[in-house]
Protein backbone atom coordinates (compact mmCIF):
# COMPACT_ATOMS: atom_id res chain seq x y z
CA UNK A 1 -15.14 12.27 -0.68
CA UNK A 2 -16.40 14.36 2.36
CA UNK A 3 -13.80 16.09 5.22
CA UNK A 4 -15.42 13.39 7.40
CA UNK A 5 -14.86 10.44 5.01
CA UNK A 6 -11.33 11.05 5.22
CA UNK A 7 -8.78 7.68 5.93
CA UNK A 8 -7.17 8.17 9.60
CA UNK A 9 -3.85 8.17 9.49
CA UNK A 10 -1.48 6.52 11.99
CA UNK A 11 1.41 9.00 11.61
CA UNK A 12 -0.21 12.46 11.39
CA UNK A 13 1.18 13.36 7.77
CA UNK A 14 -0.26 11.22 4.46
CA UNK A 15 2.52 10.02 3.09
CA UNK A 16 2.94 7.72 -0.35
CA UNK A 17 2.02 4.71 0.89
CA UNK A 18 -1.48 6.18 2.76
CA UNK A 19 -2.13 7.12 -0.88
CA UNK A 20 -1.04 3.73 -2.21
CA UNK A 21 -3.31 1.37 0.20
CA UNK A 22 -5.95 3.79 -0.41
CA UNK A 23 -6.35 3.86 -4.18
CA UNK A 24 -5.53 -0.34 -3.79
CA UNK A 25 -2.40 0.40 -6.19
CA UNK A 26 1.59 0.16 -5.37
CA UNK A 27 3.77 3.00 -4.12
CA UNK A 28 5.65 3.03 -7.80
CA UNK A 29 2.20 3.97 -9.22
CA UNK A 30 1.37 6.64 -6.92
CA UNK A 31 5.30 7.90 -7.14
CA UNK A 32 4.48 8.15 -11.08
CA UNK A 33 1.25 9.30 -10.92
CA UNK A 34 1.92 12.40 -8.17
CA UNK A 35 5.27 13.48 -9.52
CA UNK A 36 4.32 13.73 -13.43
CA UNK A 37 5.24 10.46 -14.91
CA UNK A 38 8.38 11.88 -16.53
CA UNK A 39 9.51 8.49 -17.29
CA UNK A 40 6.50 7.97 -19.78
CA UNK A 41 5.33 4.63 -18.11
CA UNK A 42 1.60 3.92 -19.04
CA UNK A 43 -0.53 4.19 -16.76
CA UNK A 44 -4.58 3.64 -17.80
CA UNK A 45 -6.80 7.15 -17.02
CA UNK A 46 -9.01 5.54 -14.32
CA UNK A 47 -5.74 4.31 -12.10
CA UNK A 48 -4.48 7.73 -12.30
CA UNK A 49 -8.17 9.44 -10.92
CA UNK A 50 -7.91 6.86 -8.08
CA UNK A 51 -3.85 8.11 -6.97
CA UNK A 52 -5.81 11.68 -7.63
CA UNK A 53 -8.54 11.64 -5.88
CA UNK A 54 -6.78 9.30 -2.82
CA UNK A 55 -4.49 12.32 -2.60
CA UNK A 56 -7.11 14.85 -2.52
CA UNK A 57 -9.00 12.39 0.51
CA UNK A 58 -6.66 12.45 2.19
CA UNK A 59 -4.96 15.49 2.00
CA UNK A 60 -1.77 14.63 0.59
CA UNK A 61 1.24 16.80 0.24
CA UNK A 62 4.39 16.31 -1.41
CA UNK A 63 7.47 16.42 0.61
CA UNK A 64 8.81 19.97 -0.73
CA UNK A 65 12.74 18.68 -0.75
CA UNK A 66 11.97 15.47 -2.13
CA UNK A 67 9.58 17.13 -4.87
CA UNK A 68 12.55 19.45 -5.69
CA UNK A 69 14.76 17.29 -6.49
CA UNK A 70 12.76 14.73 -8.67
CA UNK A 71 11.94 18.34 -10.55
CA UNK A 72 15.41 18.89 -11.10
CA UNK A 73 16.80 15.57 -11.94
CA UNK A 74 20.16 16.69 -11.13
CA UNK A 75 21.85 13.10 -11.22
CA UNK A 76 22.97 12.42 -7.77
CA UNK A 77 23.56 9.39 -5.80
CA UNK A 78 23.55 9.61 -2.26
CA UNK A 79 25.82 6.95 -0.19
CA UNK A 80 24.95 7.40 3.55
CA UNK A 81 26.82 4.86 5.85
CA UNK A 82 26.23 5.26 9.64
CA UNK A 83 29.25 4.56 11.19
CA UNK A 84 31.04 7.17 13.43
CA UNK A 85 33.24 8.03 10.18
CA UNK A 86 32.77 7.86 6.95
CA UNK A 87 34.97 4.64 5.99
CA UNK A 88 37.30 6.09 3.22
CA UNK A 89 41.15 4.58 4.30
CA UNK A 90 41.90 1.80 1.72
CA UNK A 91 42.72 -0.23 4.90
CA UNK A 92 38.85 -0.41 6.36
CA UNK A 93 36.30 -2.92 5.02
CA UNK A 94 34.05 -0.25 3.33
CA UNK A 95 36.20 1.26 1.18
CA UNK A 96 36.28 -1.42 -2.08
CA UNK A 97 32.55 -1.05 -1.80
CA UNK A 98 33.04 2.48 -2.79
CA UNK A 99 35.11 1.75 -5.46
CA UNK A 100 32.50 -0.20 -7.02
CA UNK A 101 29.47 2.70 -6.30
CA UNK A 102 31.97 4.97 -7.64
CA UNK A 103 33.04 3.10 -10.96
CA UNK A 104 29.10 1.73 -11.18
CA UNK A 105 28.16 5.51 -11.20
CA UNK A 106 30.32 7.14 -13.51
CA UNK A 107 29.43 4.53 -15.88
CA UNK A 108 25.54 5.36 -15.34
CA UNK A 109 25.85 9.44 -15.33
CA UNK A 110 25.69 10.01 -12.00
CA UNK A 111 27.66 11.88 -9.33
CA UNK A 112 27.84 11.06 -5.50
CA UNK A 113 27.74 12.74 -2.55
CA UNK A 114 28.82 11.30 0.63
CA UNK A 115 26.92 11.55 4.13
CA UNK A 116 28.85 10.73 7.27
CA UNK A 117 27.00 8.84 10.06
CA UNK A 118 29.32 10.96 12.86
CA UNK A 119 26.46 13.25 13.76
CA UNK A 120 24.95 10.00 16.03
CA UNK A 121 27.75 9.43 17.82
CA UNK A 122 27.35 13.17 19.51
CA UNK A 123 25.50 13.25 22.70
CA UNK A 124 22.08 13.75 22.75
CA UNK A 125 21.96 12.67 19.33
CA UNK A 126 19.07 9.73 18.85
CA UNK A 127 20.61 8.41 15.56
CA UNK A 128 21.98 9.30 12.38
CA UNK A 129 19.94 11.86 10.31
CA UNK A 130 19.04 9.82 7.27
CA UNK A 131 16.84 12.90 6.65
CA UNK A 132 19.61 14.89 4.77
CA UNK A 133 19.82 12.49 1.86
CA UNK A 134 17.00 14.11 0.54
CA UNK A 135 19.26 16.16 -1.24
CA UNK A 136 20.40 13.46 -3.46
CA UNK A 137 18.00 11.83 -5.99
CA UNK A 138 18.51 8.63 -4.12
CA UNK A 139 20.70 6.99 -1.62
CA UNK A 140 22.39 3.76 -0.93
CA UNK A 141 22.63 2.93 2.51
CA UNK A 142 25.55 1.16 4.00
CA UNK A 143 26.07 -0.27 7.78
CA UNK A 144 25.49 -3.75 9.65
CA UNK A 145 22.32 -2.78 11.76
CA UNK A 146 19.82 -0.79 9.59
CA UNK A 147 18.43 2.11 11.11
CA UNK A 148 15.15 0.58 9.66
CA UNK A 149 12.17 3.31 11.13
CA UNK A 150 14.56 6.30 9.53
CA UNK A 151 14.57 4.09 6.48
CA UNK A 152 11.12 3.06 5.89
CA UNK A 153 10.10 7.00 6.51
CA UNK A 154 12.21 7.58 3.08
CA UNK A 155 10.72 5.00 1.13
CA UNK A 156 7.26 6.05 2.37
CA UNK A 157 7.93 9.22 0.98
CA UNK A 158 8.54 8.07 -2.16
CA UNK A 159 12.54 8.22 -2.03
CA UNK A 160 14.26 5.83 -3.49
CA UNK A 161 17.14 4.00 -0.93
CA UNK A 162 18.64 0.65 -1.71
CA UNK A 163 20.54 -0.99 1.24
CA UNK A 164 24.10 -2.71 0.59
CA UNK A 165 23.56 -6.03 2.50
CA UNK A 166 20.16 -8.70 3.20
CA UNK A 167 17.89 -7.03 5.76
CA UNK A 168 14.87 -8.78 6.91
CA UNK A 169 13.20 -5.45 6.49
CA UNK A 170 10.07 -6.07 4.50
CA UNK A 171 9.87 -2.75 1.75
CA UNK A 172 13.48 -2.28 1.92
CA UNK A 173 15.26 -3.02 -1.20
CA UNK A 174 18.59 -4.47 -1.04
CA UNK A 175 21.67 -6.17 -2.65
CA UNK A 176 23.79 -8.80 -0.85
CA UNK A 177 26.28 -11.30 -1.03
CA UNK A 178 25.08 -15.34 -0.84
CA UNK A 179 27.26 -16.09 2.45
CA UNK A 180 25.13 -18.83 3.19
CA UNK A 181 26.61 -20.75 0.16
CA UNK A 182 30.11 -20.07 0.37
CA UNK A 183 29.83 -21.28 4.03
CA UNK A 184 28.61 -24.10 3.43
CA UNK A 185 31.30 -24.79 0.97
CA UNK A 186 34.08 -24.04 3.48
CA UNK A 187 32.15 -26.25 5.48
CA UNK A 188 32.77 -28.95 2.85
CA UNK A 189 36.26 -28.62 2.05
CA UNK A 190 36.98 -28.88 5.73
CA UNK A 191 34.91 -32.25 6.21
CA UNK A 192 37.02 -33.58 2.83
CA UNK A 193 40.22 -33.29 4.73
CA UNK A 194 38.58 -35.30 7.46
CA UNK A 195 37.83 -32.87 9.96
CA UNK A 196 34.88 -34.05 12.60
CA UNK A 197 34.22 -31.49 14.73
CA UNK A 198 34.56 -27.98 13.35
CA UNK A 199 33.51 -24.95 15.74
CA UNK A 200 32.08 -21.14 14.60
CA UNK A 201 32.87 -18.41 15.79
CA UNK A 202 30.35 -15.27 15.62
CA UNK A 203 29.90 -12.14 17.21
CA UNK A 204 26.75 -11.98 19.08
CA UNK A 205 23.82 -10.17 17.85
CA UNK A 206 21.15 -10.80 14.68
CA UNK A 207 22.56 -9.19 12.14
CA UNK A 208 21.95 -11.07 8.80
CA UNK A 209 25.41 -11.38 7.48
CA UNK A 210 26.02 -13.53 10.45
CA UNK A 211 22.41 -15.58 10.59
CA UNK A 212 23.22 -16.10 6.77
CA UNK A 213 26.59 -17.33 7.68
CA UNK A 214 25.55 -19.54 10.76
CA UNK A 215 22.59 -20.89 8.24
CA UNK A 216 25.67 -22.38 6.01
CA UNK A 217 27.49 -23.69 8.43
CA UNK A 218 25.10 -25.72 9.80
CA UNK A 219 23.97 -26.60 6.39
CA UNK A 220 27.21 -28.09 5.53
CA UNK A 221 27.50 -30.09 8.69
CA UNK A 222 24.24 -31.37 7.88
CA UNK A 223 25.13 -32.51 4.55
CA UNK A 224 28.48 -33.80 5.27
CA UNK A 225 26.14 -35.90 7.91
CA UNK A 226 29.10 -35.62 10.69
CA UNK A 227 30.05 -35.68 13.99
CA UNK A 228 30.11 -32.27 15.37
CA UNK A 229 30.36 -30.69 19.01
CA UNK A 230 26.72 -30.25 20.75
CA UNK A 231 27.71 -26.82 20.66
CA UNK A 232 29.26 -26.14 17.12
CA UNK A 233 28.47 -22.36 17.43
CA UNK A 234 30.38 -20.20 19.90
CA UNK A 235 28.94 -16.54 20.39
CA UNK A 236 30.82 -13.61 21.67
CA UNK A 237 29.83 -10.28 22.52
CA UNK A 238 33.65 -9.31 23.37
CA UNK A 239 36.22 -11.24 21.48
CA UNK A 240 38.94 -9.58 22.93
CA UNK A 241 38.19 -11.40 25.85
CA UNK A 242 36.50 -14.29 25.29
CA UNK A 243 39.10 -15.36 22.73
CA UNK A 244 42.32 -16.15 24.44
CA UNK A 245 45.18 -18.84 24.63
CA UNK A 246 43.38 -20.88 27.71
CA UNK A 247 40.00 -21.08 25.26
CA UNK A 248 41.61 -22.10 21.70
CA UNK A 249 43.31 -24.52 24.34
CA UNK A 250 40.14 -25.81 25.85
CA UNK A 251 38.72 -26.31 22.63
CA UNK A 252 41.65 -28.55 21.05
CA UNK A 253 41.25 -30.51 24.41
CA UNK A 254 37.73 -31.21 23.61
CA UNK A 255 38.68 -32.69 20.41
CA UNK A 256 37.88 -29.61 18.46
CA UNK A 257 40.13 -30.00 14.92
CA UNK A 258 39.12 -26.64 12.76
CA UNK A 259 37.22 -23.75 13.80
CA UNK A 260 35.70 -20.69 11.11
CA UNK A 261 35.35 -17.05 12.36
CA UNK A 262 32.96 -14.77 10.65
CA UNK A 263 34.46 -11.70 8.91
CA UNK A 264 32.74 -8.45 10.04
CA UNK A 265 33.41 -4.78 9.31
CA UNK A 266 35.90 -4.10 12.53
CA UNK A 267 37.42 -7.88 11.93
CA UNK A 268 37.30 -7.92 15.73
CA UNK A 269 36.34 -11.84 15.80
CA UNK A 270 39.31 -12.81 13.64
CA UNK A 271 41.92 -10.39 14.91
CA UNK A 272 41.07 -12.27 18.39
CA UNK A 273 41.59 -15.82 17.30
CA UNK A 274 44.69 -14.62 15.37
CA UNK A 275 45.65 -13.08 18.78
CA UNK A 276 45.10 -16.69 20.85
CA UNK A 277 47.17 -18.64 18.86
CA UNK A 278 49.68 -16.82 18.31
CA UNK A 279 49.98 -16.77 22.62
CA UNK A 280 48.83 -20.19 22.45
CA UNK A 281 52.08 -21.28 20.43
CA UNK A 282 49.26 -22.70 17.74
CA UNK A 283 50.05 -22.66 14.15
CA UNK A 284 47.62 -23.63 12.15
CA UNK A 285 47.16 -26.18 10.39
CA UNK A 286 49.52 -28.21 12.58
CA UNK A 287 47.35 -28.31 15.85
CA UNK A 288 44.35 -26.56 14.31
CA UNK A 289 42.72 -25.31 11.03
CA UNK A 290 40.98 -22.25 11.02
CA UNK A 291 39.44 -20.53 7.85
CA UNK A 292 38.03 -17.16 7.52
CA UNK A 293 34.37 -16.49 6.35
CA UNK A 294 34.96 -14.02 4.46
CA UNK A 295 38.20 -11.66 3.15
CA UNK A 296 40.92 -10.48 5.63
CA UNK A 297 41.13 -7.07 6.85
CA UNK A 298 43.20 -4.93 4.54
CA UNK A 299 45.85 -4.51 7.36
CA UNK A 300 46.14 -8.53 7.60
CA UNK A 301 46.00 -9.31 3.78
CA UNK A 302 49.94 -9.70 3.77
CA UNK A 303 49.78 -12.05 6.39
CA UNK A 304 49.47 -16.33 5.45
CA UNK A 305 46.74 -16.66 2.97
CA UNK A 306 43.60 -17.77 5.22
CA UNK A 307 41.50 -20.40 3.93
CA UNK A 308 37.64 -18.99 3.38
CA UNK A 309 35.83 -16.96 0.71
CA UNK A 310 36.31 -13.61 -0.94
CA UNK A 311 33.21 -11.11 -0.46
CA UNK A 312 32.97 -9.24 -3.85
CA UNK A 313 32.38 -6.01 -2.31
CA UNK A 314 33.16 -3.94 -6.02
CA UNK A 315 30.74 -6.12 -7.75
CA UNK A 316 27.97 -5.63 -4.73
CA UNK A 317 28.71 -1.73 -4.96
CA UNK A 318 28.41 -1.95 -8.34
CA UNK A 319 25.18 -4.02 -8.40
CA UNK A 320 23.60 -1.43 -5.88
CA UNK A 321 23.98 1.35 -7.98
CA UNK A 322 22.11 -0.42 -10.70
CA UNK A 323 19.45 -1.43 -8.33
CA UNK A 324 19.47 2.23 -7.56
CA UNK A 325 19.17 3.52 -10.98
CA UNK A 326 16.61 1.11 -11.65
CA UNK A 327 14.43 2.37 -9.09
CA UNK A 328 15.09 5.86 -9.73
CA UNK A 329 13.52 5.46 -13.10
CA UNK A 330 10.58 3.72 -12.37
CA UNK A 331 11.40 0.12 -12.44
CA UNK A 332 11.84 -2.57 -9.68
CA UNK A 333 15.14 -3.78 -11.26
CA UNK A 334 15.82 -7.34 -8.88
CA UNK A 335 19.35 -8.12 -8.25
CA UNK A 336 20.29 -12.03 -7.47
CA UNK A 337 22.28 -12.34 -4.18
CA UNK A 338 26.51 -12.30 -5.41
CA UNK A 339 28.18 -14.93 -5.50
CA UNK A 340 31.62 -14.99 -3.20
CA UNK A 341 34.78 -17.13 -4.60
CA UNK A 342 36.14 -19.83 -2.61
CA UNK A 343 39.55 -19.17 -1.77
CA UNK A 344 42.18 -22.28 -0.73
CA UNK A 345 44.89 -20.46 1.72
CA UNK A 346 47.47 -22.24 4.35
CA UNK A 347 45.33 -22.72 7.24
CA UNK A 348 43.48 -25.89 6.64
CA UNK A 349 45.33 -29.35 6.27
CA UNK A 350 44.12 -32.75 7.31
CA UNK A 351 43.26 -33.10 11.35
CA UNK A 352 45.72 -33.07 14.01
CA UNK A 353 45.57 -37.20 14.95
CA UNK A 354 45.05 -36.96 18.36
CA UNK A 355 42.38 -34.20 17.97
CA UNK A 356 40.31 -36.21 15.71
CA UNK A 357 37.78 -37.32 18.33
CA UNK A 358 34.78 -36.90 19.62
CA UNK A 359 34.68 -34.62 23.32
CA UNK A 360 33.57 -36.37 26.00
């Protein structure tokens, strides 16, 4: 092809996937193709001319880190999470999903090396660098809100990231947990000890983990084919203060018999309602069940045993390594979404009588 014949590109730079749409084949191929096909996939001779000469068109150039390190294959697994820390105290959220990278690694031959996310909470700073995990040979990715244009500039370049939780992204692989079913049975052994009107709690914003959990909830409300509140979802962008004695309170008054809180990485949701009722005078189940979508913080686990569901966070470390490695060596290994245990705690028990009503 001519100079002038050349594809325009909308980001300056050809990356991988230019290359890909151009030569009408996926990114995998052109990965394989441009970077020697060391992992002896077959690939016919005329594909191969097409990645070629949709290179040459367009005047593609390998990214020089990224092309190091698939030269070296020096068996590294990046784990990037962009919080202000990295999360390594037994006590936060994060850190059994380490164990299970960790374990999940060693077993496959590969190292890790840790990036912190602190560099974006500096000023001036416009988000973490995802750029440095180019010196691993891939990287999972862990955090509640993808930083998904950092992310999508990786895999356009041909380096392999899986995320650790659903993202709506499109071209982002990822591994997650199936909270939409373990809500829903929550959901169901709450309607079985009669409960009528059952309330969620979530924080608000659009991450998935909390969609997916909202989607159960009102799934199992649906099939239990109930009574419920006209508003059976409560939002809160500040639990701390929406959450207090005078609202759990309210709620019982409106005939309100269990409510569920999502479980998020800070916990901040069920801390709060912990907080009310305990002002309150509430213990639940007398006056009120509550259940827990999800597994306590680690700093709560000695506490009564909530009703709710264990997340498997080992097993969904574990899985993304293998997604990882799959991807690392050519393949598009698909992981099904985990399943999380139901687990029967102290908090539910049949409705409070007088609270078994509809609100007016």
């Amino acid at each position: 092809m001519s100079e002038k014949s050349r594809t325009p590109l909308r980001g300056g730079r050809a990356r991988q996937a230019d290359v890909a749409r151009l030569a009408q084949v996926s990114q995998t191929t052109v990965s394989l193709v441009l970077g020697g096909n060391r992992q002896g996939v077959v690939i016919n001779e005329a594909t191969q001319g097409r990645v070629r000469e949709a290179a040459k068109t367009l005047g593609y150039v390998p990214d020089p880190a990224a092309q190091r390190l698939a030269n070296s294959q020096n068996n590294l697994i990046g784990v990037f999470s962009f919080t202000a820390t990295f999360p390594t105290a037994v006590e936060h959220s994060y850190y059994p999903f380490l164990v299970g990278i960790e374990e999940e690694a060693a077993k496959q031959g590969y190292d890790l090396v840790l990036f912190t996310g602190s560099s974006a909470s500096r000023a001036g700073a416009r988000g973490p660098a995802l750029n440095r995990v180019r010196l691993a040979d891939g990287c999972l990715i862990l955090g509640r809100h993808l930083p998904a244009a950092q992310v999508r500039r990786l895999i356009e370049d041909g380096f392999p990231v899986v995320h650790l939780g659903r993202t709506a992204e499109p071209d982002v692989p990822w591994v997650g947990a199936d909270y939409a079913a373990a809500t829903a049975e929550v959901v169901q052994h709450l309607v079985e000890l009669g409960h009528r009107a059952i309330l969620l709690i979530r924080e608000d914003d659009e991450a998935l983990p909390s969609t997916d959990r909202e989607l159960g909830f009102r799934t199992g409300l649906a099939a239990a084919g109930q009574w419920r509140p006209a508003k059976a979802v409560f939002r809160t962008a500040s639990p701390e203060t929406d959450i207090t004695a005078d609202w759990v309170r309210t709620q019982i008054a409106a005939g309100v018999t269990a409510i569920v809180a999502e479980e998020t990485d800070s916990g901040a949701v069920w801390r709060a309602l912990l907080t009310a009722l305990d002002q309150a005078g509430i213990h639940p189940p007398h006056e009120l069940s509550i259940a827990l979508l999800g597994s306590p913080p680690a700093d709560l686990a000695g506490g009564r045993v909530a009703t709710g569901f264990d997340l498997p966070r080992s097993a969904l470390g574990a899985a993304a390594v293998r997604m990882l490695v799959a991807r690392l060596a050519g393949g598009q290994r698909p992981e099904p979404l985990v399943h999380c245990e139901f687990r029967l705690g102290a908090t539910t028990g049949v409705p409070a009588r007088d609270n078994n009503k509809p609100a007016r």
